[in-house]
Protein backbone atom coordinates (compact mmCIF):
# COMPACT_ATOMS: atom_id res chain seq x y z
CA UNK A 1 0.87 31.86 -3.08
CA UNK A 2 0.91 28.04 -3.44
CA UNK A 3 -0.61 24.95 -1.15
CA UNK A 4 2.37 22.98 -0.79
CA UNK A 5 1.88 18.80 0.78
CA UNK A 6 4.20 15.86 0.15
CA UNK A 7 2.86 12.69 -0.58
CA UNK A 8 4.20 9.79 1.14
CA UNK A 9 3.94 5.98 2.62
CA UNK A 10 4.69 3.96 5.38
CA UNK A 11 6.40 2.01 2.53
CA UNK A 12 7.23 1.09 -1.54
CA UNK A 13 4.95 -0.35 -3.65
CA UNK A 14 1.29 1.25 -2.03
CA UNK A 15 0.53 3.39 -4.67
CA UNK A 16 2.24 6.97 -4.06
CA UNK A 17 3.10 7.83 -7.46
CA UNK A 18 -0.77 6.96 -8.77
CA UNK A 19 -2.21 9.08 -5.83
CA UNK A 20 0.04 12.19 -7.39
CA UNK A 21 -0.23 11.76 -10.90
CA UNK A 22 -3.79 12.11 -10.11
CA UNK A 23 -4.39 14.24 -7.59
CA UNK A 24 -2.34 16.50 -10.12
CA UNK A 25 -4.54 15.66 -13.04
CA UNK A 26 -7.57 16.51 -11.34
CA UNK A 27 -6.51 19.70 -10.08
CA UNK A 28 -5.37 20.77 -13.60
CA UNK A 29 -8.90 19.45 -14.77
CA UNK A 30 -10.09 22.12 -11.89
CA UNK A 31 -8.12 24.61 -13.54
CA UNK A 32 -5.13 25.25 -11.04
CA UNK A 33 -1.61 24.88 -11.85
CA UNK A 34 0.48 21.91 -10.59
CA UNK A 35 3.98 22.12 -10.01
CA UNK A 36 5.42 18.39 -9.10
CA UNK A 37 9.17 17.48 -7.13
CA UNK A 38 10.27 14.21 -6.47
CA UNK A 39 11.89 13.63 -3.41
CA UNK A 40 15.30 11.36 -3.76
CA UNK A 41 17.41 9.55 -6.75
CA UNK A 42 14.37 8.70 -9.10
CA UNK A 43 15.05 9.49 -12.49
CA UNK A 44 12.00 8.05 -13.49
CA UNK A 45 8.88 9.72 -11.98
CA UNK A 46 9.77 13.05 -12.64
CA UNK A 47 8.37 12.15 -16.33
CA UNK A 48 5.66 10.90 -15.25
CA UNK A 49 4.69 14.41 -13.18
CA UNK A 50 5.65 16.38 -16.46
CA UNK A 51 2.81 14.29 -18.50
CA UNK A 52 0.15 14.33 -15.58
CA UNK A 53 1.07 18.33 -15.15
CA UNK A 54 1.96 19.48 -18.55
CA UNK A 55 5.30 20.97 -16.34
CA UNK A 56 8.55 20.36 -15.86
CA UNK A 57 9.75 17.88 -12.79
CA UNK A 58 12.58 17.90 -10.87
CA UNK A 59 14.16 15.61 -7.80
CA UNK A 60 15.30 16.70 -4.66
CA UNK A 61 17.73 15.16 -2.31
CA UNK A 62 18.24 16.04 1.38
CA UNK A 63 21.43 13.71 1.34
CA UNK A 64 23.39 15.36 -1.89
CA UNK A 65 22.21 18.42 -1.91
CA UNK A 66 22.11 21.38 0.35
CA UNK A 67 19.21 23.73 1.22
CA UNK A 68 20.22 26.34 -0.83
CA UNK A 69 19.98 23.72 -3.88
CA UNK A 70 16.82 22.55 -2.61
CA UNK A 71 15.13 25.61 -2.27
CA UNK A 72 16.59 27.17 -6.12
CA UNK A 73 14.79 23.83 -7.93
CA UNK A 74 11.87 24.45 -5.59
CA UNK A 75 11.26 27.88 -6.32
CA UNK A 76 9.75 27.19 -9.84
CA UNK A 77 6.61 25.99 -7.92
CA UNK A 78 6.57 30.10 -7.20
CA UNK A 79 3.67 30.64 -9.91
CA UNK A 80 1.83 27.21 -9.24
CA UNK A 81 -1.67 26.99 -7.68
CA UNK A 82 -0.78 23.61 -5.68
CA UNK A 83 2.45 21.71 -5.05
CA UNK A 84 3.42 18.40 -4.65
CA UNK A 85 6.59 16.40 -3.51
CA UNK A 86 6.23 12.65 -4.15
CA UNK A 87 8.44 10.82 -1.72
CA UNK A 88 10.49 7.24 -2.04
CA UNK A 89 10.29 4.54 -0.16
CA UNK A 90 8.80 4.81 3.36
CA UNK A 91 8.40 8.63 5.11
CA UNK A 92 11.71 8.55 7.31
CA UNK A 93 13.47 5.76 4.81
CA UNK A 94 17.00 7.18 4.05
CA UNK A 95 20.26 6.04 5.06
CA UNK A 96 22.19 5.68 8.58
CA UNK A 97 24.63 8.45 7.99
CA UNK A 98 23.40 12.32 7.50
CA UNK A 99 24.53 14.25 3.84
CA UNK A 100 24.25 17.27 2.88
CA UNK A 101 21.30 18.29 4.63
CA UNK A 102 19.63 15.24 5.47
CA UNK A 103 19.61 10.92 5.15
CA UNK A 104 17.95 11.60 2.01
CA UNK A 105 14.60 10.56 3.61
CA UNK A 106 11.30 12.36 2.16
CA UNK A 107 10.65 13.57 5.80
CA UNK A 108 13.59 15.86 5.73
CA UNK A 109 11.91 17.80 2.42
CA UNK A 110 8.65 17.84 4.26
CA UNK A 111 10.22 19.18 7.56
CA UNK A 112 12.45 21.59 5.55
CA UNK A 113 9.33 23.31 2.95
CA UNK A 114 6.99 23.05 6.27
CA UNK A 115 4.55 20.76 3.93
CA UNK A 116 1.68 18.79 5.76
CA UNK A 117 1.96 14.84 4.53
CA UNK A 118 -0.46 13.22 2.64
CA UNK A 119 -0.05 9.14 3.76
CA UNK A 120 -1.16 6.47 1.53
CA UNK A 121 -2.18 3.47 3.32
CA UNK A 122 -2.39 0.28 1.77
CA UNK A 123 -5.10 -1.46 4.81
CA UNK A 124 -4.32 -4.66 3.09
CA UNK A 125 -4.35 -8.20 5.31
CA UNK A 126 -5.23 -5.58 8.34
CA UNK A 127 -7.47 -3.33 9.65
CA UNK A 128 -7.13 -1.32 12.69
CA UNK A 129 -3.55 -1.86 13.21
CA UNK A 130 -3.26 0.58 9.82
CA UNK A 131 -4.37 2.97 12.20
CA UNK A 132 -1.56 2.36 14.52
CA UNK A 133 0.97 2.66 11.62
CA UNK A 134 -0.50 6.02 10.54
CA UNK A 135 -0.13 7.60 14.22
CA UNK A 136 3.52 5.88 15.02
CA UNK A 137 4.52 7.80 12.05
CA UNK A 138 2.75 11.13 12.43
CA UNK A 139 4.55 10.72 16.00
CA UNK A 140 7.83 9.84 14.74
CA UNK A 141 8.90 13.02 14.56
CA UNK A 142 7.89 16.58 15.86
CA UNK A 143 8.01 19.16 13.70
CA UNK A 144 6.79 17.19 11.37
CA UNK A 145 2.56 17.84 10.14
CA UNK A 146 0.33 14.78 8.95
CA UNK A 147 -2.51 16.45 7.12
CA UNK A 148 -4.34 13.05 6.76
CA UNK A 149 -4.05 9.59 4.94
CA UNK A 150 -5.69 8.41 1.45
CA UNK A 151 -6.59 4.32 2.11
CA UNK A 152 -5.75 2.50 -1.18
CA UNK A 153 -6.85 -1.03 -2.49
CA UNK A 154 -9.50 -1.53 0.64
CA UNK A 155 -11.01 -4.93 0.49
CA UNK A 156 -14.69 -3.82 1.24
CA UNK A 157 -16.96 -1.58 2.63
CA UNK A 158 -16.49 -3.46 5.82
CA UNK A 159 -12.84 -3.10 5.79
CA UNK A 160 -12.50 0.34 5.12
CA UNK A 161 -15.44 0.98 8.04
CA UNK A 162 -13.18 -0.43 10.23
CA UNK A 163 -9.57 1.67 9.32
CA UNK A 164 -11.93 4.73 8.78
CA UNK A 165 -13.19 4.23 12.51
CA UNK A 166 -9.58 3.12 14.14
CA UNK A 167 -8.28 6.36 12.51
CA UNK A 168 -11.03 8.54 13.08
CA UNK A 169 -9.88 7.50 17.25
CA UNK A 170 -6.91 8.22 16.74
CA UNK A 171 -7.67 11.57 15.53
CA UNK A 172 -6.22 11.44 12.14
CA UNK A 173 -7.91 12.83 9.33
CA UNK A 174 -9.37 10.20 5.93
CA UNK A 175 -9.46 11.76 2.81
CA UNK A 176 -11.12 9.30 1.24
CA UNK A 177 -10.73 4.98 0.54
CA UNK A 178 -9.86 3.98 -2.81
CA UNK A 179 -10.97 0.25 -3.73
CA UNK A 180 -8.84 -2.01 -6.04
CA UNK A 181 -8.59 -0.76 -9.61
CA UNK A 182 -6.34 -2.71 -12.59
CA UNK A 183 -7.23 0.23 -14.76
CA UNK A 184 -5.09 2.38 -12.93
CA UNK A 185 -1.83 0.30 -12.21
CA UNK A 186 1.41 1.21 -13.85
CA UNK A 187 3.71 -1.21 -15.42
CA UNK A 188 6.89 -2.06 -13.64
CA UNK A 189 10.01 -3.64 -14.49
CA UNK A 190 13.12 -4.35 -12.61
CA UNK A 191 14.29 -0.96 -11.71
CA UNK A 192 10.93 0.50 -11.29
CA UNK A 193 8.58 1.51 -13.67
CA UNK A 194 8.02 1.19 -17.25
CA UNK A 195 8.92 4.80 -17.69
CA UNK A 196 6.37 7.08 -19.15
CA UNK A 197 7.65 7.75 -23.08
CA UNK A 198 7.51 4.25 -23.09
CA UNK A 199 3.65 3.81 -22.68
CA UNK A 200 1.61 5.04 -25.73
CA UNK A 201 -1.58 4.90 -23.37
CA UNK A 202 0.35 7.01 -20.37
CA UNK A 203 -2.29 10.23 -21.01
CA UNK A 204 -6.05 8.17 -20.62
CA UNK A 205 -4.19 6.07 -17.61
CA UNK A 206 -3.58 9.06 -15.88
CA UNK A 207 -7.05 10.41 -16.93
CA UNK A 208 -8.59 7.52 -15.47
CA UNK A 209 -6.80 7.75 -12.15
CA UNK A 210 -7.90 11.16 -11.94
CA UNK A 211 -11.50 10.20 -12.22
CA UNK A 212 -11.32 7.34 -9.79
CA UNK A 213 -9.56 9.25 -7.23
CA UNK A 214 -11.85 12.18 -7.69
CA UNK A 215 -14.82 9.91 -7.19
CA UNK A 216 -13.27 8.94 -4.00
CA UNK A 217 -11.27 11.12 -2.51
CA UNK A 218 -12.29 14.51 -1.31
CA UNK A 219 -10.13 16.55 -3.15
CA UNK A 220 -10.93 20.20 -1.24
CA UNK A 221 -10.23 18.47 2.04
CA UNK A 222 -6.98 17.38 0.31
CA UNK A 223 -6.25 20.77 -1.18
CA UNK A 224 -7.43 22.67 2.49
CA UNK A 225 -4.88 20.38 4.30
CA UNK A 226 -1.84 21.76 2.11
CA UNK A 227 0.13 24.75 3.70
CA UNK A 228 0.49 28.49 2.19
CA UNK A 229 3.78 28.49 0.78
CA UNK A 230 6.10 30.67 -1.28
CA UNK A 231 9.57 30.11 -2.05
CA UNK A 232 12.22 32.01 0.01
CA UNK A 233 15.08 33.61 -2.04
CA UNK A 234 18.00 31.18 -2.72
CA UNK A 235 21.58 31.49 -0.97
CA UNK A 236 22.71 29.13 -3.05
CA UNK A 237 21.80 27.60 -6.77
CA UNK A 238 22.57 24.38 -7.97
CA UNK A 239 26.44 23.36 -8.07
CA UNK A 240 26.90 21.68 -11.00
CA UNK A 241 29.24 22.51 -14.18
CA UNK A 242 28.47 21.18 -17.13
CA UNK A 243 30.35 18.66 -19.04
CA UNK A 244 31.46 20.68 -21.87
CA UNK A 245 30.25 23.60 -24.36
CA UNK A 246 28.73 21.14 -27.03
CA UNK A 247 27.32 18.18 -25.38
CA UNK A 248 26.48 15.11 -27.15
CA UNK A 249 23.60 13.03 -25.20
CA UNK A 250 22.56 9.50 -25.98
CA UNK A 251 19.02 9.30 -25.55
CA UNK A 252 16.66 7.04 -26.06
CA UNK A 253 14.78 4.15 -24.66
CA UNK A 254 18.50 2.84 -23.69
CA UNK A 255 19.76 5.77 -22.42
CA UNK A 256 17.26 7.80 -20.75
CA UNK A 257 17.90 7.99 -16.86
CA UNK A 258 18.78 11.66 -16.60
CA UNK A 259 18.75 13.54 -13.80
CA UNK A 260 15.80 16.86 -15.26
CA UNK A 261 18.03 19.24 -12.80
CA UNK A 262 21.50 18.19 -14.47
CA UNK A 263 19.93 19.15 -18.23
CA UNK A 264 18.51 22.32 -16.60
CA UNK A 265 21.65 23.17 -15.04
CA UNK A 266 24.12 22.57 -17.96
CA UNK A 267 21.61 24.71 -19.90
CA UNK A 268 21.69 27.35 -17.47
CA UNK A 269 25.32 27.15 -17.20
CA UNK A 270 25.01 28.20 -21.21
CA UNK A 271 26.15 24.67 -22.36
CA UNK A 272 24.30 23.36 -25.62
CA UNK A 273 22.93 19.74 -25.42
CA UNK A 274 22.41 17.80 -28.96
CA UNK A 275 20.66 13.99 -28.53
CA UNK A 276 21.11 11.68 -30.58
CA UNK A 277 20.21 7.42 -30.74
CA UNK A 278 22.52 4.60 -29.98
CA UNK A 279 19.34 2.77 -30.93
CA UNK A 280 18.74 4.00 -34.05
CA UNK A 281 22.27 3.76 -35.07
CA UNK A 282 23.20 7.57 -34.78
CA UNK A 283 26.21 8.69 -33.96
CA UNK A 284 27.29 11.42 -31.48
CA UNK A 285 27.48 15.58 -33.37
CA UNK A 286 30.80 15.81 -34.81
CA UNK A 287 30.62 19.45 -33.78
CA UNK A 288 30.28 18.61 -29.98
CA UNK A 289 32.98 19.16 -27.86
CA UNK A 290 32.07 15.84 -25.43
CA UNK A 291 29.85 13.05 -25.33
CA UNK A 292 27.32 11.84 -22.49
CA UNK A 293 25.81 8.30 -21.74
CA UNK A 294 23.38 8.33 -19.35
CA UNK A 295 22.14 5.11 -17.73
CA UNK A 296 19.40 3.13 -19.54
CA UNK A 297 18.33 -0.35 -20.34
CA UNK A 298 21.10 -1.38 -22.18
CA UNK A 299 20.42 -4.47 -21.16
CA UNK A 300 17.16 -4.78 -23.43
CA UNK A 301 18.86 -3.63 -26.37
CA UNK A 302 22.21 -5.63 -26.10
CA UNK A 303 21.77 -7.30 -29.20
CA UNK A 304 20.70 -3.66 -31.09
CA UNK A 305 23.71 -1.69 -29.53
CA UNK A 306 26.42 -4.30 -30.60
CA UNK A 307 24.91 -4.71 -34.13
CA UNK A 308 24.27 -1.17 -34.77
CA UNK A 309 27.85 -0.32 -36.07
CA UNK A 310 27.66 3.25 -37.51
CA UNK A 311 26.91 4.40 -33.28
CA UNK A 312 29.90 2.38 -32.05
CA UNK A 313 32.03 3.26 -35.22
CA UNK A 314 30.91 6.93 -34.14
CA UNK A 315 31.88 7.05 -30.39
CA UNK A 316 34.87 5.64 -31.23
CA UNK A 317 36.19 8.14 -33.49
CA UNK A 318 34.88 10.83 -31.61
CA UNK A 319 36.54 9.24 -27.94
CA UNK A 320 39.93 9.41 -30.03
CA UNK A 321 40.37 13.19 -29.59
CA UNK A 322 37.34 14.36 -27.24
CA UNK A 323 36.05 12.98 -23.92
CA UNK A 324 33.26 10.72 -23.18
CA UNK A 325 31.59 9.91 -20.36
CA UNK A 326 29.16 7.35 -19.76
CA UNK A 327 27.03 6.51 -16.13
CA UNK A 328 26.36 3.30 -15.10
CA UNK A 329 24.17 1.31 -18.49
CA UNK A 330 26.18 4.34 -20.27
CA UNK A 331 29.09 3.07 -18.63
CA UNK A 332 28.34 -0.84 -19.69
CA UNK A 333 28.23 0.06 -23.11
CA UNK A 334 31.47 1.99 -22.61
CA UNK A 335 33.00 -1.87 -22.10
CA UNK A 336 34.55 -4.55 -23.66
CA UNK A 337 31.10 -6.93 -23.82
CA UNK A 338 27.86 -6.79 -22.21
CA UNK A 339 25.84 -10.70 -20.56
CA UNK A 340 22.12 -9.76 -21.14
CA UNK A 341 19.59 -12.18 -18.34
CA UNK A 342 19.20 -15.08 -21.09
CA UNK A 343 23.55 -15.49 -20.85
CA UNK A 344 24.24 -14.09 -24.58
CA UNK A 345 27.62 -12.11 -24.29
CA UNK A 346 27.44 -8.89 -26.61
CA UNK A 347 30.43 -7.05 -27.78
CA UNK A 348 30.19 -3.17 -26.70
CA UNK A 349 32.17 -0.30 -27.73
CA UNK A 350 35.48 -1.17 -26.35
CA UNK A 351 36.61 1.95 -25.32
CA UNK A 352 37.09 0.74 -21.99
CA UNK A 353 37.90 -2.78 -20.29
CA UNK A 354 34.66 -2.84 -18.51
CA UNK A 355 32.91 -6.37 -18.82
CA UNK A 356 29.15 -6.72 -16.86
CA UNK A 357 26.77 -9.29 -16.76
CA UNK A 358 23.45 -9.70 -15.88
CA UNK A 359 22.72 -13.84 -16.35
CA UNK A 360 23.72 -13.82 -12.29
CA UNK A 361 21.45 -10.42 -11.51
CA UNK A 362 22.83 -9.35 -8.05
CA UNK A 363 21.65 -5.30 -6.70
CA UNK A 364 23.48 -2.55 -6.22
CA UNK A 365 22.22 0.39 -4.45
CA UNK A 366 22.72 3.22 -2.53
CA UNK A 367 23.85 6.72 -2.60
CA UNK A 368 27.64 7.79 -3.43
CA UNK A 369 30.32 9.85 -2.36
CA UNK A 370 33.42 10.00 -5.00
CA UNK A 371 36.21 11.76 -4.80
CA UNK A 372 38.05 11.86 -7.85
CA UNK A 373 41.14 10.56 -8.88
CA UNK A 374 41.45 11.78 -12.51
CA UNK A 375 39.05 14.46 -14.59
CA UNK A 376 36.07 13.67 -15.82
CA UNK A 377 33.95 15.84 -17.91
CA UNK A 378 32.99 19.00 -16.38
CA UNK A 379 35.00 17.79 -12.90
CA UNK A 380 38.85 18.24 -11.63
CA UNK A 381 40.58 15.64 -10.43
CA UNK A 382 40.14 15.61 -6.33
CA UNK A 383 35.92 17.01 -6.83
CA UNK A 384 33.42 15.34 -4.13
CA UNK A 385 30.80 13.85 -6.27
CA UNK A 386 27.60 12.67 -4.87
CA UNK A 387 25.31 10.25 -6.24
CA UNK A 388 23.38 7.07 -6.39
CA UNK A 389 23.67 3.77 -7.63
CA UNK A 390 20.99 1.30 -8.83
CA UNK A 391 21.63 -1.87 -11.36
CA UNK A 392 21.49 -5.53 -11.23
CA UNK A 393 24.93 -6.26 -13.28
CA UNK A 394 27.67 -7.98 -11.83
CA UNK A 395 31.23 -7.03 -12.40
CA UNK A 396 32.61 -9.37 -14.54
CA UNK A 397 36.18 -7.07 -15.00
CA UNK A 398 37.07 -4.16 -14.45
CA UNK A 399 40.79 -3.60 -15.93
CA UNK A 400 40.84 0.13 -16.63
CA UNK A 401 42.77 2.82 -13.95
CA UNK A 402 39.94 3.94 -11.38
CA UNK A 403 38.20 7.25 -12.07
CA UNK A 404 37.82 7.70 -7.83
CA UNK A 405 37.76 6.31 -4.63
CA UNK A 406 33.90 5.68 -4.04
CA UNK A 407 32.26 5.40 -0.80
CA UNK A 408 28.69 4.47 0.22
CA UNK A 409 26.86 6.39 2.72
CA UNK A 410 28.24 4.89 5.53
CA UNK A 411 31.83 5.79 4.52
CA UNK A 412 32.52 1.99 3.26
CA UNK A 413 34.50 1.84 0.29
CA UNK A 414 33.10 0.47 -2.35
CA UNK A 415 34.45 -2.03 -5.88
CA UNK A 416 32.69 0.33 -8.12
CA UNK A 417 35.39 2.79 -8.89
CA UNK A 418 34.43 3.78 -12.33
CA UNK A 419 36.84 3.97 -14.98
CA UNK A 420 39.25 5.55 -17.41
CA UNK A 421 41.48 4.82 -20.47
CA UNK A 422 42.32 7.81 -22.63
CA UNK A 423 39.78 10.12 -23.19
CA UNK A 424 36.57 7.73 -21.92
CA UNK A 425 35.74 7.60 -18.65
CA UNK A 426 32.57 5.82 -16.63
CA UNK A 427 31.10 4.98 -13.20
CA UNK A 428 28.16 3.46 -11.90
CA UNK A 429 26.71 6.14 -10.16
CA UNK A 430 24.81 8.79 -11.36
CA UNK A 431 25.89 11.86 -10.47
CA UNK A 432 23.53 14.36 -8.60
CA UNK A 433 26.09 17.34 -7.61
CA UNK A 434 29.15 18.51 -6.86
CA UNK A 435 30.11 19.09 -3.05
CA UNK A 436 30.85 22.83 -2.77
């Protein structure tokens, strides 16, 4: 039986992902075996759990998916010692309108397993009112357990006497009071991390958080906190069909925002996957029967993409008799011409009218509801896809037929249709599964 907790934040940016990759790293230094979730649309972190872990990550979403989902990707914690669900945002941060199963806030997952919540508190520019903050949100909502709060970046011993005391009042639990470290910070860029196969140094970073937060944080009052768990049987698996038989994937540091649970379940669905790199000039498998762009940076490599003529030469014999589908950067480099931030236009593939720019950087994001108006890979026309956008690229045109009618959560329709021309087709969302 495992110790389940979810690890969580009055807020972004405190330090939630460092407290789990090494609270997982010094467990597995212990010896136990640490199975890691992410709770919402992060494609990122989950490859940052499978290098702190040495397993598989998936994410979990309380607004596109329903409990039966939930509790199938779960279940592979079933032969784990401890595990974790890292959260986004703030604890009860999700959106107005309820999906699924939930506003796609990390409380729902914690409420749903029954895990206690781990808070990370940043003290910083305050003192007792972090107290307050911890006990309006252990509060917030019954049903809901706070095991106890980790204090990150304190100022001093001073400072952290003072939140230690104020919490100790209000009855909450410290685990322990972690001082300011560089060592341990991860590189970020503008949609969140530098992701992990990008950092040659991503094993000793983790190692060092590991030993820092062991040195301050008491990690059997941690572990003694978590709840006795073990996955209930499934109603329901994942519903998602996979693109095609033979799938072509782009993948590389360009194209590498994947959902772990969409690769699982196309692979489970008997579908073969074959990668290949845009970047290095490879074209999609001849053999496959579609192709797949995921979302990326193709902004960074703009100048690589368009100059790297045996890919584009490739997808564009291959879109002439078989489908391809690319999400959001996948869907960029779908279109006409891509602006990079320094306002150098750079022809793409062409195969649809799409035109995006990112010299005027303006954010998009939020979860999506599509119902579509035309196939796409893997979908009929009239499916309920749900999904979530994030990019900074403005619409410069977008001449193609829409793929869908897109709404955000609230029901709002939305520009971002997607597109399709023949057999290519695109959107901006990344999809996270089908409504059954």
């Amino acid at each position: 039986m495992a110790a389940g907790l979810v690890i969580s934040a009055p807020a972004s940016g405190v330090g939630k992902t460092t407290l789990t990759l090494a609270l997982a790293r010094a467990w597995r230094h212990r010896g136990l075996n640490v199975q890691c979730f992410k709770s919402g649309p992060d494609y990122i972190d989950p490859a940052f759990h499978a290098a702190a872990t040495g397993r598989a990550s998936v994410n979990v979403d309380s607004w596109a998916m329903d409990r039966g989902a939930i509790a199938h990707l779960v279940s592979r914690g079933v032969d784990a010692d401890v595990v974790l669900a890292e959260g986004s945002m703030g604890l009860f941060d999700g959106v107005a309108a309820r999906g699924v199963s939930g506003t796609g806030a990390t409380a729902d997952i914690a409420e749903m397993l029954g895990w206690p919540v781990v808070l990370v508190i940043d003290p910083s520019g305050q003192a007792q009112t972090a107290a307050a903050i911890a006990a309006g949100l252990r509060d917030y909502r019954p049903g809901l357990k706070l095991a106890g709060v980790v204090l990150n970046r304190v100022a001093s011993p001073r400072h952290q006497d003072l939140v230690r005391h104020a919490l100790n009042e209000a009855g909450i639990a410290v685990f322990g009071a972690l001082p300011r470290h560089a060592e341990i910070s991860l590189p970020k860029r503008h949609l969140g991390l530098v992701q992990a196969e990008e950092q040659a140094e991503i094993g000793k970073l983790i190692d060092e958080a590991a030993r820092f937060v062991a040195e301050h944080v008491d990690l059997d009052a941690v572990l003694r906190s978590a709840a006795s768990w073990s996955p209930q049987p499934a109603v329901n698996g994942l519903n998602v069909t996979p693109p095609g038989q033979r799938i072509a994937l782009a993948r590389d540091a360009a194209f590498s925002f994947v959902y772990p649970h969409m690769l699982e379940a196309w692979r489970g669905a008997g579908a073969e996957i074959s990668t290949f790199s845009p970047l290095a000039d490879e074209a999609p498998d001849a053999s496959a029967d579609v192709c797949w762009l995921p979302g990326g940076y193709p902004e960074l490599h703009a100048g690589k993409i368009a100059a790297n003529a045996h890919f584009r030469g490739g997808l564009r014999a291959f879109a002439e008799t078989r489908p391809v589908h690319g999400e959001c950067g996948g869907y960029m480099v779908l279109g006409t011409a891509l602006t990079d931030a320094e306002g150098a236009r750079h022809e793409m593939t062409g195969l649809l009218g799409l035109e995006t720019s990112f010299a005027k950087r303006r954010m998009h994001l939020g979860y999506r509801l599509a119902e579509l108006a035309a196939p796409m890979p893997g979908h009929r026309p009239g499916a309920r896809l749900r999904g979530h956008e994030f990019h900074y690229s403005t619409i410069i045109a977008q001449p193609d037929m829409p793929l869908a009618v897109v709404h955000d959560a609230t029901g709002a329709v939305i520009a971002e249709t997607g597109s399709r021309r023949g057999h290519a087709t695109g959107t901006f969302f990344h999809l996270i599964a089908e409504d059954r």
